[in-house]
N, C-alpha and C. Protein backbone atom coordinates (compact mmCIF):
# COMPACT_ATOMS: atom_id res chain seq x y z
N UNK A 1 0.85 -1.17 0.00
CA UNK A 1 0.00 0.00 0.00
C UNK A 1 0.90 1.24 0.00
N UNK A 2 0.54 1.96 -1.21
CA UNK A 2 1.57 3.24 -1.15
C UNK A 2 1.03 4.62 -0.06
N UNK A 3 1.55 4.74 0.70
CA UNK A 3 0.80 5.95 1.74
C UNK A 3 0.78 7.74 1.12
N UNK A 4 -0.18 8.39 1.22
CA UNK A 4 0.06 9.60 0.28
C UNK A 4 -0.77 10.53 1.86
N UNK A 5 -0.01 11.62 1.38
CA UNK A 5 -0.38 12.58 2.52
C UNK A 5 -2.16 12.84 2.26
N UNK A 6 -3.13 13.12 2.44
CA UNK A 6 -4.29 13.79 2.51
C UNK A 6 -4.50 14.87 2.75
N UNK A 7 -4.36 15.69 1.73
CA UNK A 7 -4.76 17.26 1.85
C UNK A 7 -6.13 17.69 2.91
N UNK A 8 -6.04 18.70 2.96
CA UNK A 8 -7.18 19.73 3.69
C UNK A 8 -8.78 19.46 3.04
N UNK A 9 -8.83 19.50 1.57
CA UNK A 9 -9.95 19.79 1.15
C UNK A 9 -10.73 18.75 1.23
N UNK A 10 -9.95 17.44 0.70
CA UNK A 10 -10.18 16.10 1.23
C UNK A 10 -10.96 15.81 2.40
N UNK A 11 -10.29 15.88 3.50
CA UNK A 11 -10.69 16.10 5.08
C UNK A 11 -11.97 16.93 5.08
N UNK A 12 -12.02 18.24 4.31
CA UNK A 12 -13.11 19.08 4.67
C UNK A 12 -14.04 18.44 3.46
N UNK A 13 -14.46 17.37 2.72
CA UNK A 13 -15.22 16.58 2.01
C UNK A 13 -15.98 16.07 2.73
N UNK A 14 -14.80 14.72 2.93
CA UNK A 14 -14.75 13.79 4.16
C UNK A 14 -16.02 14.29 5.47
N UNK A 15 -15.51 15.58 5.54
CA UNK A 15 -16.25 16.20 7.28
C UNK A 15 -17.83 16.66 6.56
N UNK A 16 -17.85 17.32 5.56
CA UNK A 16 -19.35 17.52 5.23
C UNK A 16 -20.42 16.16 4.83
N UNK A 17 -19.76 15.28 3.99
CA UNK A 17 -20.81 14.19 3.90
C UNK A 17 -20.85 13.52 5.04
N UNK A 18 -20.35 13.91 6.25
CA UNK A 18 -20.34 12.85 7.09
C UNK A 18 -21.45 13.72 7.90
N UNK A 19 -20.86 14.84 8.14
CA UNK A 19 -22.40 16.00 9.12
C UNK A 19 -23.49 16.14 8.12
N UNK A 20 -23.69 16.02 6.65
CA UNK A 20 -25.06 15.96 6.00
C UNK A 20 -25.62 14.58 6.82
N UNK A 21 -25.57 13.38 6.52
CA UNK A 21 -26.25 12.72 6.78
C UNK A 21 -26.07 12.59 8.69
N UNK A 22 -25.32 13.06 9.47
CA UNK A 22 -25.39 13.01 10.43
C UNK A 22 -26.86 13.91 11.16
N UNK A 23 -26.73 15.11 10.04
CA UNK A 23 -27.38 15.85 10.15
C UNK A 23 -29.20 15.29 10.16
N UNK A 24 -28.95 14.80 8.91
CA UNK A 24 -30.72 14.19 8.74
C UNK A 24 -30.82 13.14 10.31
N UNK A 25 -29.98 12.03 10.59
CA UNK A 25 -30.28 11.34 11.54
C UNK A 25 -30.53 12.05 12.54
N UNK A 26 -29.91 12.90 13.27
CA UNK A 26 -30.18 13.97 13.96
C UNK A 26 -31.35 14.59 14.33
N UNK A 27 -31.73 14.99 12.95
CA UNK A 27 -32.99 15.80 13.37
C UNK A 27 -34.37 14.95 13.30
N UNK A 28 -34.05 13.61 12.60
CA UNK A 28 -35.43 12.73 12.67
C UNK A 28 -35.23 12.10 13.96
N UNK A 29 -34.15 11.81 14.47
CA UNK A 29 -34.46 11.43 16.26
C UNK A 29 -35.25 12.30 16.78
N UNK A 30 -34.65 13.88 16.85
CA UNK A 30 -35.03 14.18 17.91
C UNK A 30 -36.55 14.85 17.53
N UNK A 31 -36.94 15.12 16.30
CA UNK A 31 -37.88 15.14 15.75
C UNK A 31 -39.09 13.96 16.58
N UNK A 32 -38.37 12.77 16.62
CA UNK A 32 -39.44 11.53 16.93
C UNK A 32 -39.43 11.57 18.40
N UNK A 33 -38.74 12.33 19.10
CA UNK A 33 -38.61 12.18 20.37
C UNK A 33 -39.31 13.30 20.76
N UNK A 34 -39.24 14.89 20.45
CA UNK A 34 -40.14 16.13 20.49
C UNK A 34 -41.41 16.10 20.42
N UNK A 35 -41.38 15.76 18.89
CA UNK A 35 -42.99 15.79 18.16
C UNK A 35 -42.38 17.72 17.08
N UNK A 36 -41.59 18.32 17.81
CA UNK A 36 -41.41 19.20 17.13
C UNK A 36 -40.06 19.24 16.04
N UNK A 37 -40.52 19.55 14.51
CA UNK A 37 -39.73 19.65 13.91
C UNK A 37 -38.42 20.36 13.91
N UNK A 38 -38.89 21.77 14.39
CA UNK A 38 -38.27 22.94 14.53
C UNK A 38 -37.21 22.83 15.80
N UNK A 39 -37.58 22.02 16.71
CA UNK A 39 -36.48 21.65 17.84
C UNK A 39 -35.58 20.27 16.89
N UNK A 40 -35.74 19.44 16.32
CA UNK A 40 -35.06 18.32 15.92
C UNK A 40 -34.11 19.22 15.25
N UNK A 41 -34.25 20.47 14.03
CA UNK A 41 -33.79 20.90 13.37
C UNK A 41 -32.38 21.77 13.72
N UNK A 42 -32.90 22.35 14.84
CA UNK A 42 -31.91 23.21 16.01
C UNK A 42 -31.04 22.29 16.55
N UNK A 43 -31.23 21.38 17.04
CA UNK A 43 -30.91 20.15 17.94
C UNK A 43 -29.61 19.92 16.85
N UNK A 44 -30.00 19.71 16.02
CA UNK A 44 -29.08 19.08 14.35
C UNK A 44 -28.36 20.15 14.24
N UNK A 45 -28.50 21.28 14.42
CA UNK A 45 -27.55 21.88 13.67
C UNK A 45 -26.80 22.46 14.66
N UNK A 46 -27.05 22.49 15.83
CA UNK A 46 -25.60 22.57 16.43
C UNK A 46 -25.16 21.37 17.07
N UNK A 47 -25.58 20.09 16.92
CA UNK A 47 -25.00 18.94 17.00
C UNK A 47 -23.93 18.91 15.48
N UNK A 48 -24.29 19.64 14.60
CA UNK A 48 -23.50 19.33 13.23
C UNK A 48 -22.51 20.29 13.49
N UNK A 49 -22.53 21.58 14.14
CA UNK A 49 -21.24 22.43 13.73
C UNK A 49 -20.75 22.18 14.89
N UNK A 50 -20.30 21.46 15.73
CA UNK A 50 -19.75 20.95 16.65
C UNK A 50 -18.89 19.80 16.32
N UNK A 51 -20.00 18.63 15.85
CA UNK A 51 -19.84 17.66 15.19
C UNK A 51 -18.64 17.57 13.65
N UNK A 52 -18.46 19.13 13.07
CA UNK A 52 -17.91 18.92 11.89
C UNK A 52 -16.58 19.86 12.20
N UNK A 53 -16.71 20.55 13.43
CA UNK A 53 -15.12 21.43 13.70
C UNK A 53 -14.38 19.89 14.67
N UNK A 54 -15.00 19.37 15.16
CA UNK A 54 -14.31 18.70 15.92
C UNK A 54 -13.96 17.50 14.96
N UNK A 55 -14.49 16.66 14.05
CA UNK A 55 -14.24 15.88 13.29
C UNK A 55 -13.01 16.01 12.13
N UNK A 56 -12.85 17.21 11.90
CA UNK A 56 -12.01 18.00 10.94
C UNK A 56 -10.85 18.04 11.62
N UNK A 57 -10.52 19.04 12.92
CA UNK A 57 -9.28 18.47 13.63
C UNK A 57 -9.00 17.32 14.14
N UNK A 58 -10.07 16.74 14.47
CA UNK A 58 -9.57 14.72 14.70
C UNK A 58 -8.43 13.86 13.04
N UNK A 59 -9.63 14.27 12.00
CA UNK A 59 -8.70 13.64 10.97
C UNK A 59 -7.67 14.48 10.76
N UNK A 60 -7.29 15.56 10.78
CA UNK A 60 -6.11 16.30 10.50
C UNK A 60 -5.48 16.31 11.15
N UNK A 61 -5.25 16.13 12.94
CA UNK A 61 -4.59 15.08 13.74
C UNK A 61 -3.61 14.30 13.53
N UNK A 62 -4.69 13.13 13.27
CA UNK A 62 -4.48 11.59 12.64
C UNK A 62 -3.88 11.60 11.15
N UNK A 63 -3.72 12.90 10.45
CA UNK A 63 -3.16 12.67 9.30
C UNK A 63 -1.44 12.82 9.67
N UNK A 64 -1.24 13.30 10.93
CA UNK A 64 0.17 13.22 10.73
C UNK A 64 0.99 12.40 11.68
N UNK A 65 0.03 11.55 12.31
CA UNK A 65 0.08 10.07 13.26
C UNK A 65 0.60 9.12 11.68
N UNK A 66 2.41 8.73 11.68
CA UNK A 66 2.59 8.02 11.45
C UNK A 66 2.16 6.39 11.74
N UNK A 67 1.90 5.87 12.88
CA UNK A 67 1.58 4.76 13.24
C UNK A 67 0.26 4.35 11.95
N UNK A 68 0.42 2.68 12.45
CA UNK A 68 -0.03 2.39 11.50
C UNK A 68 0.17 1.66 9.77
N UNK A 69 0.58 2.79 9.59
CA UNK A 69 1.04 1.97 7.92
C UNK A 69 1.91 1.07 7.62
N UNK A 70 1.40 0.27 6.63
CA UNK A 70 2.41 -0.85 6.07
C UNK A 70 3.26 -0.24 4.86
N UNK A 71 4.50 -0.24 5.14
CA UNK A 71 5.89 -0.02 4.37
C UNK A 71 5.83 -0.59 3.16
N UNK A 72 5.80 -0.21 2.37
CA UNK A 72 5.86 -0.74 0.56
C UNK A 72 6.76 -1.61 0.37
C-alpha cells in the first residue's frame, strides 16, 4: 500500500458528507422524540457544527500520526 499525505480539502469533504447525513439522523431522532420539527432541526444543527469542527481536527490530527502503515 503506497501511503500519500491527505490534503485539507479532502478532510473538509470527508467532514461535510459525514455531518449531511449526520445531520438528517439527527434531526429525525429528535424530531421523533419532540414531536417538534423545529427543535429536531436546532438540535441538528448545532450537533452538526460541533460535530464537523471537531471531526475535521480529529482527521487532521491523525493525518500526521505516522503509526499504523504498512511499508511498501
Amino acid at each position: 500500500m503506497q501511503r500519500s499525505e491527505e490534503t485539507a480539502g479532502r478532510t473538509f469533504a470527508k467532514a461535510t458528507t459525514w455531518q449531511v447525513s449526520g445531520f438528517a439522523v439527527m434531526t429525525a431522532l429528535t424530531w421523533a422524540i419532540t414531536g417538534s420539527l423545529a427543535e429536531g432541526g436546532a438540535v441538528a444543527a448545532g450537533g452538526a457544527v460541533a460535530g464537523f469542527v471537531s471531526y475535521f481536527l480529529h482527521e487532521r490530527a491523525w493525518a500526521r500520526v505516522r503509526w499504523g502503515f504498512r511499508r511498501p
